[in-house]
Protein backbone atom coordinates (compact mmCIF):
# COMPACT_ATOMS: atom_id res chain seq x y z
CA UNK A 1 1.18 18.14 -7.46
CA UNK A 2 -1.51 20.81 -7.45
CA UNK A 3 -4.41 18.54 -7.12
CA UNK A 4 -5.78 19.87 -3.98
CA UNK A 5 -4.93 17.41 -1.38
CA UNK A 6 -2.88 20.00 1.25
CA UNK A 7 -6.30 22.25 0.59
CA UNK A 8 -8.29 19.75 1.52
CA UNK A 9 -6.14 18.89 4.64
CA UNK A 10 -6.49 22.76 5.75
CA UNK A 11 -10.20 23.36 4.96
CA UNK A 12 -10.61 19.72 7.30
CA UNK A 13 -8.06 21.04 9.93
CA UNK A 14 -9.79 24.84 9.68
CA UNK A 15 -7.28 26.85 8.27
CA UNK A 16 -8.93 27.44 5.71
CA UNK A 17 -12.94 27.81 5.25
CA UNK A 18 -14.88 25.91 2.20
CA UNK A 19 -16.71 27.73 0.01
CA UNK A 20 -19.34 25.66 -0.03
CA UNK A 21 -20.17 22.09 1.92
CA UNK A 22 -20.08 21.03 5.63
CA UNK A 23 -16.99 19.38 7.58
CA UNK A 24 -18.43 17.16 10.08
CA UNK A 25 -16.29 15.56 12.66
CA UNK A 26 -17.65 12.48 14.77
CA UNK A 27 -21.01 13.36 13.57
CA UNK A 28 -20.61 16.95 14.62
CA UNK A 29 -20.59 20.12 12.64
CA UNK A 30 -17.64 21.87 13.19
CA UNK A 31 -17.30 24.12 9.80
CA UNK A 32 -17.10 27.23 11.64
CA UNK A 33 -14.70 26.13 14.44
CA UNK A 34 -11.14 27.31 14.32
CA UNK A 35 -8.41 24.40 14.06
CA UNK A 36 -7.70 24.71 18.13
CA UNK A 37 -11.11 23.39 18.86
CA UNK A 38 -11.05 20.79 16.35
CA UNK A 39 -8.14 19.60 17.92
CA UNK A 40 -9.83 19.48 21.63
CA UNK A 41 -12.41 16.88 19.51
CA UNK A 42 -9.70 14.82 18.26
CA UNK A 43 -8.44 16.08 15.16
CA UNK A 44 -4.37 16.08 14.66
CA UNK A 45 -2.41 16.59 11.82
CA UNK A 46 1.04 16.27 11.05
CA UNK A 47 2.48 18.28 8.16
CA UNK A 48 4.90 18.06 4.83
CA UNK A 49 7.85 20.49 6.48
CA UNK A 50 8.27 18.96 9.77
CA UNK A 51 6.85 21.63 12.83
CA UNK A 52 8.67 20.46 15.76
CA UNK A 53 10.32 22.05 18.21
CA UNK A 54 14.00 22.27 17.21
CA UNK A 55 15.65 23.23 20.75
CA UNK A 56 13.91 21.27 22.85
CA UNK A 57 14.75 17.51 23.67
CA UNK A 58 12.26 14.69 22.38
CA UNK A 59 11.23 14.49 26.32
CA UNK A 60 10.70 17.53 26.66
CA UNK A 61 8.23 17.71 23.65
CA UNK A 62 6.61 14.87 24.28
CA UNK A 63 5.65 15.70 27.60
CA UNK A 64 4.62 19.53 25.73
CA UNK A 65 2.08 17.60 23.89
CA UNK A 66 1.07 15.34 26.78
CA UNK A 67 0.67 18.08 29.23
CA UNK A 68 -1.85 19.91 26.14
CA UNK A 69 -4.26 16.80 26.54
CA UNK A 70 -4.52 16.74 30.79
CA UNK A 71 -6.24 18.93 33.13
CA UNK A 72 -2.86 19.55 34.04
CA UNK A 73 -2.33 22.60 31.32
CA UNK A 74 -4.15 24.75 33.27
CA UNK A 75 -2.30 24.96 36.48
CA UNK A 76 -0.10 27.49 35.50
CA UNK A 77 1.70 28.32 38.94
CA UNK A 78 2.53 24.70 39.21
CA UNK A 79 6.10 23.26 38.06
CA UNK A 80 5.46 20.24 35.47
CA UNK A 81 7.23 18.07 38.11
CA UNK A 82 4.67 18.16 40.10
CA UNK A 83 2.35 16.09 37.38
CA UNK A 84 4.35 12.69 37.60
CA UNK A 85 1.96 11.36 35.65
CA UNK A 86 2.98 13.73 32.70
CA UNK A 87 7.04 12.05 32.64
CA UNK A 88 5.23 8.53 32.83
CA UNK A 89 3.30 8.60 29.51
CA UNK A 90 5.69 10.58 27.61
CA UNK A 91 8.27 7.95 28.86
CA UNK A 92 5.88 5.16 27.99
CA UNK A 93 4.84 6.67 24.34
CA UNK A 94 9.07 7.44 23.51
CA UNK A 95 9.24 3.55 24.86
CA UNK A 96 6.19 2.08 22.75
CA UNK A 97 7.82 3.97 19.30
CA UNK A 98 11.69 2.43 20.43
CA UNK A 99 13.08 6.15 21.14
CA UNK A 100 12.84 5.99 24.73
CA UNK A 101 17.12 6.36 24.04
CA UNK A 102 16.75 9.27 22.20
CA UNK A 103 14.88 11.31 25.02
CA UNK A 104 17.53 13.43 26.02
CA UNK A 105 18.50 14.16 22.18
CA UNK A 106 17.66 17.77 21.04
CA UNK A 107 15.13 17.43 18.15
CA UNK A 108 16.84 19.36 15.80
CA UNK A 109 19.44 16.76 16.04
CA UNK A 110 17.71 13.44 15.21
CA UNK A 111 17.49 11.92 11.77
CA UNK A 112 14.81 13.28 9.48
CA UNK A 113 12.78 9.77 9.70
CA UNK A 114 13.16 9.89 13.70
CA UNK A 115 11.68 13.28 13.42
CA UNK A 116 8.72 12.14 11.28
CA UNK A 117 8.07 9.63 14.42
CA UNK A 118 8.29 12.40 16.66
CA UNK A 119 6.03 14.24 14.61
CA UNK A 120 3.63 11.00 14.84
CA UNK A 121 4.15 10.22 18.51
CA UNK A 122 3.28 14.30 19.72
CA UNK A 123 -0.39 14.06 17.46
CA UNK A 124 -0.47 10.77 19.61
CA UNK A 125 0.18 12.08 22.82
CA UNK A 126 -2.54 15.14 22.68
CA UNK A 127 -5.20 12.76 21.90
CA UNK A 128 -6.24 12.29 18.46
CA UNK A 129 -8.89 10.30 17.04
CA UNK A 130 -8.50 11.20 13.82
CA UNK A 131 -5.12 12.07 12.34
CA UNK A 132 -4.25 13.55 8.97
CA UNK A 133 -0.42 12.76 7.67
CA UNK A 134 0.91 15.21 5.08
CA UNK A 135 3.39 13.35 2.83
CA UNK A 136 4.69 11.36 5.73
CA UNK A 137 7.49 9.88 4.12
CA UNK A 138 8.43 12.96 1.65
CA UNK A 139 12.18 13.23 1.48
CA UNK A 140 12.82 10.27 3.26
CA UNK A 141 15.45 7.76 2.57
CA UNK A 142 14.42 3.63 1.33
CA UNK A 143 15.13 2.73 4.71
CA UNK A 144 13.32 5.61 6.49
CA UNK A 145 10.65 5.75 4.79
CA UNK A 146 10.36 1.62 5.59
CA UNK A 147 10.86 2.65 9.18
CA UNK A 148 8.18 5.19 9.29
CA UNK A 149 5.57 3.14 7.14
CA UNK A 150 6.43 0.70 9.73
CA UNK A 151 5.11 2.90 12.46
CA UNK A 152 1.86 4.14 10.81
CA UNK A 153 0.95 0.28 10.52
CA UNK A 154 1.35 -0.49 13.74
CA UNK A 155 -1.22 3.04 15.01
CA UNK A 156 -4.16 1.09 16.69
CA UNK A 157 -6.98 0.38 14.38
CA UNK A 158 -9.65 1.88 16.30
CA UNK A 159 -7.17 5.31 15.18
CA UNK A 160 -9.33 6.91 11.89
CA UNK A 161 -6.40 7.82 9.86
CA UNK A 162 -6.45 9.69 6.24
CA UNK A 163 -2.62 10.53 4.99
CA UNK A 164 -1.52 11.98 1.76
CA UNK A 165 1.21 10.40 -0.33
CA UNK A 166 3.00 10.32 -3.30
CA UNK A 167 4.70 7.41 -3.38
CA UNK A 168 2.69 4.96 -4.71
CA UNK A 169 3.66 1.68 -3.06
CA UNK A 170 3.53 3.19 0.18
CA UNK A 171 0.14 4.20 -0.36
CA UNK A 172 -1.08 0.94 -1.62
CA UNK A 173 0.71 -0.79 1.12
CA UNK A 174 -1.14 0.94 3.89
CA UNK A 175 -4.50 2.24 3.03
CA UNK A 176 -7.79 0.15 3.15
CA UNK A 177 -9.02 2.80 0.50
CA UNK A 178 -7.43 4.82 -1.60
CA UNK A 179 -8.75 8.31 -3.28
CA UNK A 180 -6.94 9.49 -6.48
CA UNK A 181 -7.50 13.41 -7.08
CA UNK A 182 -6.67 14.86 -10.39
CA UNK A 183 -7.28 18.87 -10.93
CA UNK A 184 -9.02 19.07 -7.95
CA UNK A 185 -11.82 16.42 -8.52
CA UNK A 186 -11.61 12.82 -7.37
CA UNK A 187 -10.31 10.81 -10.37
CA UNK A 188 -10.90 7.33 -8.90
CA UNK A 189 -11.73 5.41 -5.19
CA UNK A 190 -11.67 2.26 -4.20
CA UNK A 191 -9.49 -0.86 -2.40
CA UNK A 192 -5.35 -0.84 -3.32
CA UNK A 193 -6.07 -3.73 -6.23
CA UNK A 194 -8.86 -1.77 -7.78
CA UNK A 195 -6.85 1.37 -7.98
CA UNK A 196 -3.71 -0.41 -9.28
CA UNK A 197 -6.03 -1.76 -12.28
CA UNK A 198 -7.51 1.64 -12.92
CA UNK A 199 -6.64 2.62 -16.00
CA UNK A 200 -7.58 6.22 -15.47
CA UNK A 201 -4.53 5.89 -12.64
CA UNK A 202 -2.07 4.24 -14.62
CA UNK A 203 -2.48 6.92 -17.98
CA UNK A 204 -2.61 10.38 -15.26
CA UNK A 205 -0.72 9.47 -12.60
CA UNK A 206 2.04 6.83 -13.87
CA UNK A 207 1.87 8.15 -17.52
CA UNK A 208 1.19 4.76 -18.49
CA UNK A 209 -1.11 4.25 -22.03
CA UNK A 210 -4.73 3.55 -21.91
CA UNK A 211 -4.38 -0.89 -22.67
């Protein structure tokens, strides 16, 4: 806690501006862009509190973050009926992540893990090439946070994907590299088997002794 991971997320995102350095996305420099227009490049984020919509139904968000990504969001004097093509891919995203059941379920309403897949499905749905997971499986349950680990191993590889976590195994389990910060400075990198034997790790972060 405290390292600077959430501050990194925001100064990547553009909430926040660094103080020094560039943030380059696809090869482009987008430092000075707010985090709308990072988005429109393929940027999404998911965050550590959940930011859904808590009235509406899962459809009706999905399609919400659907409708952001098409053409479509600018006819404003146009019912969203009249954009079939909007119902079909939120039906066929709620289908792909096995909540096609739960469409008609008010967010607010659906277990804390199926709202971390909502969460994951909506970043989805607007477009995102690159997606940044805050804590996805913070105050899960063992079997949620399975279920949700589940999902971000199944995102499509050609999906860049950089996620913060605390719990160990599950970072491990799912990242091709891991990055260990420490005060604000990157303590150690490298594959899942180099961190695990990096003593540095083990004495900081699991309060194990120096062998």
């Amino acid at each position: 806690n405290g390292a600077g991971k959430t501050t990194l997320f925001n100064a990547i995102t553009g909430l926040l501006r660094p103080a020094r350095g560039r943030i380059r996305l696809h090869g482009e420099d987008v430092t000075r862009l707010g985090p709308h227009a990072r988005a429109q490049r393929g940027l999404g984020r998911t965050f550590q509190i959940t930011t859904l919509f808590p009235n509406l139904s899962v459809l009706d968000s999905v399609l919400l973050a659907v409708q952001g990504a098409d053409p479509a969001r600018f006819a404003l004097l146009r019912p969203q009926t009249a954009f079939p093509h909007l119902r079909a891919r939120a039906l066929a995203l709620l289908t792909e992540w096995g909540l096609a059941e739960r469409r008609d379920v008010t967010t607010r309403f659906l277990s804390y893990g199926e709202q971390r897949q909502v969460e994951l499905i909506l970043a989805l749905a607007a477009g995102s090439r690159v997606l940044l997971l805050d804590e996805p499986t913070a105050g899960l349950a063992p079997a949620e946070t399975a279920q949700v680990a589940a999902a971000i191993r199944g995102l499509p590889r050609d999906l860049t994907l950089l996620f913060i976590e605390h719990d160990m195994d599950v970072a491990l389990d799912l990242a091709d590299r891991v990055l260990v910060l420490h005060q604000g400075q990157v303590l150690a990198g490298g594959t899942p088997d180099e961190i695990r034997q990096d003593p540095r790790v083990a004495e900081i972060y699991l309060g194990a002794p120096h062998a």
